[in-house]
Protein backbone atom coordinates (compact mmCIF):
# COMPACT_ATOMS: atom_id res chain seq x y z
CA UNK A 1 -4.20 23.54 5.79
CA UNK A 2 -5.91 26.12 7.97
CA UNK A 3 -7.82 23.70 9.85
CA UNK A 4 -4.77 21.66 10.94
CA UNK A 5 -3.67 25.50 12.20
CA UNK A 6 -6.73 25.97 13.38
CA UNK A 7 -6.56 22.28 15.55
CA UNK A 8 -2.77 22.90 16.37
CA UNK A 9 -3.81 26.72 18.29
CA UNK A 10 -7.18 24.70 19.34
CA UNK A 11 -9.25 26.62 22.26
CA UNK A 12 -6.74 29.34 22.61
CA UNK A 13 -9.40 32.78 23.10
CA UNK A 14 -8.73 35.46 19.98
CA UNK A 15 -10.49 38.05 21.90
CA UNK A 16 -12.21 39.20 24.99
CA UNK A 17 -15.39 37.85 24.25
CA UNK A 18 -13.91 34.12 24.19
CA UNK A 19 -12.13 34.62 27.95
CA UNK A 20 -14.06 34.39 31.26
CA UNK A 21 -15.50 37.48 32.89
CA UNK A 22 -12.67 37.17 35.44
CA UNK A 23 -9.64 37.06 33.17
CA UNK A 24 -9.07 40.30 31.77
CA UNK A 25 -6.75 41.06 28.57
CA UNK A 26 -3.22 42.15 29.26
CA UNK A 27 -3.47 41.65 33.04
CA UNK A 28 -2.40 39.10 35.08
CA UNK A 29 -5.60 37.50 35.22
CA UNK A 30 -6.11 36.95 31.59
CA UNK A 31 -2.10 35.73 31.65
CA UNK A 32 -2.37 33.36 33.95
CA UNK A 33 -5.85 31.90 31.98
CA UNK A 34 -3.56 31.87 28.77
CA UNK A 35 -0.88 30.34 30.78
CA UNK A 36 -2.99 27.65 32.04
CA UNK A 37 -4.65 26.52 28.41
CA UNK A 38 -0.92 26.84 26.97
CA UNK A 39 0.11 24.58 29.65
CA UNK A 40 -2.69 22.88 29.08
CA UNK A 41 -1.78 21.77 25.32
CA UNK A 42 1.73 20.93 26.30
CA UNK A 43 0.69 17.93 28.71
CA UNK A 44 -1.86 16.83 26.29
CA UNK A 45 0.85 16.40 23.83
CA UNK A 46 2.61 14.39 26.58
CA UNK A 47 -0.06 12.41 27.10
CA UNK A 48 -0.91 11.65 23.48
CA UNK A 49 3.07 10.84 23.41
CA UNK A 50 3.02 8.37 25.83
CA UNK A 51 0.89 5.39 26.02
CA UNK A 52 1.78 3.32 29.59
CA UNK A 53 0.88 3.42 33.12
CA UNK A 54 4.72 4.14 33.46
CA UNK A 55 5.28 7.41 32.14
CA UNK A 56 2.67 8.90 34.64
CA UNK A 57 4.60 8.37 37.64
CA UNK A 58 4.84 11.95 38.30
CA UNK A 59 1.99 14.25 38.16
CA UNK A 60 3.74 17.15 37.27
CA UNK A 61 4.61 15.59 33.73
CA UNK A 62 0.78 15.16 32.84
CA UNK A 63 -0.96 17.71 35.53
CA UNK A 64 -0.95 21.41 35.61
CA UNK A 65 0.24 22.90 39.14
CA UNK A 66 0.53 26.14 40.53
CA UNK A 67 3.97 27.08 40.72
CA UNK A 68 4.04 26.29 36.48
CA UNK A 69 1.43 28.64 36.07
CA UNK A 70 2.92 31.30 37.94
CA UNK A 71 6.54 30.78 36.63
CA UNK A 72 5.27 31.26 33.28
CA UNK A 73 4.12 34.19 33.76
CA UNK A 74 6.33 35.75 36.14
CA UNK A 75 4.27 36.07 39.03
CA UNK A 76 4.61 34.05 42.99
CA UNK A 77 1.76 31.55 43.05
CA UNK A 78 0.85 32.55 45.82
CA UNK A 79 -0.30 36.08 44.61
CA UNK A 80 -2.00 34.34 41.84
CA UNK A 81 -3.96 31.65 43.75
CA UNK A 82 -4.54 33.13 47.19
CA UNK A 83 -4.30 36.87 46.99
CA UNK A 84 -6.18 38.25 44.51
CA UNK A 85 -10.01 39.01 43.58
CA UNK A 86 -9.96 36.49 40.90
CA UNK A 87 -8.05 33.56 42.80
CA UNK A 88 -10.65 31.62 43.15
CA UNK A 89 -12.35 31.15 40.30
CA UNK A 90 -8.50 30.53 38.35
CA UNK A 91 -8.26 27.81 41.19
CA UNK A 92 -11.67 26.58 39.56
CA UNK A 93 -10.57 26.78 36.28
CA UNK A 94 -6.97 24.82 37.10
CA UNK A 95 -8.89 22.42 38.72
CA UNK A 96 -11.52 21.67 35.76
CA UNK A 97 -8.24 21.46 33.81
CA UNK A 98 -5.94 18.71 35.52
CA UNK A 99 -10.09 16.99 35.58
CA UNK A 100 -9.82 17.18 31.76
CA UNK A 101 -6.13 15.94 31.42
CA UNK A 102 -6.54 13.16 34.40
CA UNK A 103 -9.66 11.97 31.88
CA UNK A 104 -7.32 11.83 28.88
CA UNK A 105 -4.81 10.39 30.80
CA UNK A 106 -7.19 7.76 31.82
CA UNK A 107 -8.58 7.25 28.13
CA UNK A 108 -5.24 6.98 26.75
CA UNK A 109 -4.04 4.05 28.90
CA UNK A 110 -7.56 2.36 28.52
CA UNK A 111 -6.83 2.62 24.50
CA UNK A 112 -6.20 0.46 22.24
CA UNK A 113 -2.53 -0.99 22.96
CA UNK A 114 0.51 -1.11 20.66
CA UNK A 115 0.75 -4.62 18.80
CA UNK A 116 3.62 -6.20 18.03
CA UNK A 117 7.34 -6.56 19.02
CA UNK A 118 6.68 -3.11 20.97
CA UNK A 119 3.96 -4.41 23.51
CA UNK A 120 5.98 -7.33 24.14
CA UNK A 121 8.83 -7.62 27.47
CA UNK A 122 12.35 -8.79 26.56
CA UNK A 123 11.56 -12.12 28.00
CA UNK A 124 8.76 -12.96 25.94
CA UNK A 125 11.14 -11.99 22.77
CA UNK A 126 14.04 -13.60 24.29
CA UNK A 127 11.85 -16.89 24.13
CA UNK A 128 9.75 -16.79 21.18
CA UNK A 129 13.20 -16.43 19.46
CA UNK A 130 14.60 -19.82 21.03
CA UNK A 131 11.15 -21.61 19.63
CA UNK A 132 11.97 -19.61 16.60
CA UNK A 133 15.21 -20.83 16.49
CA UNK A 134 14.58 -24.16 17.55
CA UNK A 135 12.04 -24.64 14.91
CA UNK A 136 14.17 -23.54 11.85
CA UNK A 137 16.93 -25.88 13.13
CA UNK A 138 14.26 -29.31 13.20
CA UNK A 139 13.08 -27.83 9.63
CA UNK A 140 16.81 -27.98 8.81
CA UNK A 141 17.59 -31.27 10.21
CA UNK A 142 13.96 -32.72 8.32
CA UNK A 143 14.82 -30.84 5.08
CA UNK A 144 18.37 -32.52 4.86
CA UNK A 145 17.33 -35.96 5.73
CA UNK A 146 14.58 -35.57 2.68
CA UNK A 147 17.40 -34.45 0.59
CA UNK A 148 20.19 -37.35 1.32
CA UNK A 149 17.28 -39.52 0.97
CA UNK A 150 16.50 -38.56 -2.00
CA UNK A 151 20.04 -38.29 -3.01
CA UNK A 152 20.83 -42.22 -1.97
CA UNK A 153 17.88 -42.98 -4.40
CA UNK A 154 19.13 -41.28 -7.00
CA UNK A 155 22.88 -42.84 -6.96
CA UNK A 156 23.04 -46.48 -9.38
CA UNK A 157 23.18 -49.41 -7.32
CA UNK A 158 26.67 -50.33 -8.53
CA UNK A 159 27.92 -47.13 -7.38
CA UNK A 160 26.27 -47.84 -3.56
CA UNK A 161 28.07 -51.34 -3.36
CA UNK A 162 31.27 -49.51 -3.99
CA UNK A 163 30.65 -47.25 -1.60
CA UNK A 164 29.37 -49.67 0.75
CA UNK A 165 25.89 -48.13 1.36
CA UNK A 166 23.11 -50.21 2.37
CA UNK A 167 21.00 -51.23 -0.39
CA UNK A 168 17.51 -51.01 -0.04
């Protein structure tokens, strides 16, 4: 049980030791390197959630930007990213991040694909059910000739003259 704990929290750092030099505990440095590998986890859900070239339209649903980071923490990007000593080197770090998630993203759509109804378009359903459909209906039609056949065969030959069926 611990370890699915342990997978869910993943690379989160439990103490000083685990952060960067630059990010220091309880300051907005070491917030706004939480903040990222929060964010972080979040679009990697999304992106083990969704499975076609489709749902990454927008960057911002699988990438980490700026303006996230600093809104989660309640600091301007701009202070975060451009004004301070550390700015550069949490640029770094949100770049080697979207690098990471653009990689899953990649690996997830080159994946194996969904099978069945799911991977099909509504055209290709809408058609296999007329062949579908078409098919049952000549089984049908076969099944009940075999049957009246088989009836016919079965009826006494005075009881075909009556009815004035052709004998065979």
């Amino acid at each position: 049980m611990s370890e699915y704990f342990e997978e869910l929290i993943g690379e989160m750092p439990r103490s000083k030791s685990d952060m960067p030099s630059w990010a220091e505990p309880n300051k907005s440095s070491g917030n706004a390197y939480l903040a990222i590998i929060e964010l972080k986890k979040e679009k990697e859900l999304y992106i083990r959630g969704h499975g076609q070239s489709a749902d990454y339209k927008k960057k911002k649903l699988y990438q980490i930007n700026q303006t996230e980071v600093g809104d989660k923490i309640g600091i301007t990007r701009n202070s975060l990213f451009n004004q301070n000593t550390f700015s550069g080197q949490l640029a770094t770090f949100l770049d080697q991040t979207n690098e990471k998630l653009e990689t899953a993203k990649i690996k997830r759509l080159e994946g194996p694909k969904k099978r069945g109804f799911q991977n099909r378009t509504k055209k290709q359903l809408q058609l296999e059910l007329k062949e579908a459909v078409n098919e049952v209906n000549v089984l049908k039609e076969r099944n009940s000739e075999a049957l009246f056949g088989e009836l016919l065969s079965a009826i006494p030959l005075d009881v075909r003259k009556k009815l004035g069926l052709k004998i065979r």
